[in-house]
Protein backbone atom coordinates (compact mmCIF):
# COMPACT_ATOMS: atom_id res chain seq x y z
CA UNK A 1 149.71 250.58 111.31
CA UNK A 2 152.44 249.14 112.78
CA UNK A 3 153.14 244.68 112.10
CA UNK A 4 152.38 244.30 115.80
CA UNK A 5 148.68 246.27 115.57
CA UNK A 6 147.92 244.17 112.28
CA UNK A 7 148.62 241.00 114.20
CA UNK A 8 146.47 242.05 116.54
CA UNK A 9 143.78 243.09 114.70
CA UNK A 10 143.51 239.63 113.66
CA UNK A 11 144.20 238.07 116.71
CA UNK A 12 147.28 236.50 115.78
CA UNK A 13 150.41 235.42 118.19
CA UNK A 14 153.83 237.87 117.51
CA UNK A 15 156.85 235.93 117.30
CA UNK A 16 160.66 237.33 117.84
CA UNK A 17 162.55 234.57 116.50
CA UNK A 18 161.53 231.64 114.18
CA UNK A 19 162.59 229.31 116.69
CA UNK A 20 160.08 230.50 119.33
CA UNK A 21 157.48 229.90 116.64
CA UNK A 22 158.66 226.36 115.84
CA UNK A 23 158.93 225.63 119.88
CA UNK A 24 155.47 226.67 120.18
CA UNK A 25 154.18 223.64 117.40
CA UNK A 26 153.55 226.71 114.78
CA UNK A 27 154.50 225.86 111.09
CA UNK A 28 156.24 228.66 109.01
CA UNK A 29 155.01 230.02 106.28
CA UNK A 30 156.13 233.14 103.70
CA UNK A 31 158.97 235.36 104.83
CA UNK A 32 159.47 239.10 103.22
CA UNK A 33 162.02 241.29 104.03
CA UNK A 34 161.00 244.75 103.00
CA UNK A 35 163.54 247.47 102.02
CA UNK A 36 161.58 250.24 104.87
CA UNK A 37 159.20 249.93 107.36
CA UNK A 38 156.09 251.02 105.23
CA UNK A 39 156.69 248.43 103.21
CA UNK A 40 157.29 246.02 106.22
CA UNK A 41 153.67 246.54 107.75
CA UNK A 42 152.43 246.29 104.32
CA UNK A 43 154.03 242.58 104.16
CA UNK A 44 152.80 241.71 107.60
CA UNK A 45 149.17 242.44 106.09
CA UNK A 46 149.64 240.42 103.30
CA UNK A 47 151.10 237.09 105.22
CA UNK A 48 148.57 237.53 108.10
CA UNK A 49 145.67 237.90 105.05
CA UNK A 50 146.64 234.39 103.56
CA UNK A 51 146.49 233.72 107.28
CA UNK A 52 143.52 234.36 107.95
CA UNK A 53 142.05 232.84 104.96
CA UNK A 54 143.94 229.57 106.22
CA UNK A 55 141.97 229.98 109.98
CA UNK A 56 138.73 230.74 108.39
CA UNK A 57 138.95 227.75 106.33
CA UNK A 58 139.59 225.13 109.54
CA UNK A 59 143.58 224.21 107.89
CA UNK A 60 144.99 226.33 110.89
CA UNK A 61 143.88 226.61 114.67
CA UNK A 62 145.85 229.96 115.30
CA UNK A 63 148.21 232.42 113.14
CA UNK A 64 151.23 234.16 114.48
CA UNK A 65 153.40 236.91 112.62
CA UNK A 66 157.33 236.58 113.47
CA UNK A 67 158.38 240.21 113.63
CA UNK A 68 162.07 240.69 113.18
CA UNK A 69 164.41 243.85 112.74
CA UNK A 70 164.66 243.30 108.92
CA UNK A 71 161.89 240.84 108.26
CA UNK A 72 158.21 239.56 108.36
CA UNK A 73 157.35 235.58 108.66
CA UNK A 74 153.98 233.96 108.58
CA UNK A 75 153.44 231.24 111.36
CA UNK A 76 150.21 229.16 111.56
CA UNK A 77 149.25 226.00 114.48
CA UNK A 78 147.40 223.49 112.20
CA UNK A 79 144.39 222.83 112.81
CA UNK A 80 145.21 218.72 112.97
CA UNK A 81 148.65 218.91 114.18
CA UNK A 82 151.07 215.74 113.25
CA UNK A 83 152.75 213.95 116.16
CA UNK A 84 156.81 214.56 115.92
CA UNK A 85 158.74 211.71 114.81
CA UNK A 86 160.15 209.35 117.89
């Protein structure tokens, strides 16, 4: 499987860029940057795992991978979310 069909097989938002995560309220979690791209889809199951232990518990509303060239990132929308500092 491929990090975009493990995000969706648990329902979880892809990401290009850290930024569009942040812009979107989404909090960042682990990043891994495997060496090849089995390894890469085997680090997207890991962060989306802890993921989806975080949704299942009520801490996070919705989890998002952010899928990048050499990289994997976890992204999760609390649950409670904080208002920004004025």
């Amino acid at each position: 499987m491929t990090p975009k069909e493990i995000a969706a097989q648990y329902e979880a938002k892809v990401f290009d860029t850290p930024e569009a995560a942040k812009v979107a309220g989404f909090v960042l979690t682990d990043t891994l940057a495997p060496r090849n791209v089995w390894n890469k889809a085997s680090a997207a199951q890991a962060i989306v795992s802890k993921l989806a232990d975080k949704r299942a518990s009520g801490e996070a509303k919705e989890i998002g991978l952010i899928i990048e060239p050499w990289s994997v990132t976890g992204c999760y929308f609390p649950a409670n979310p904080t208002p920004a500092a004025a």
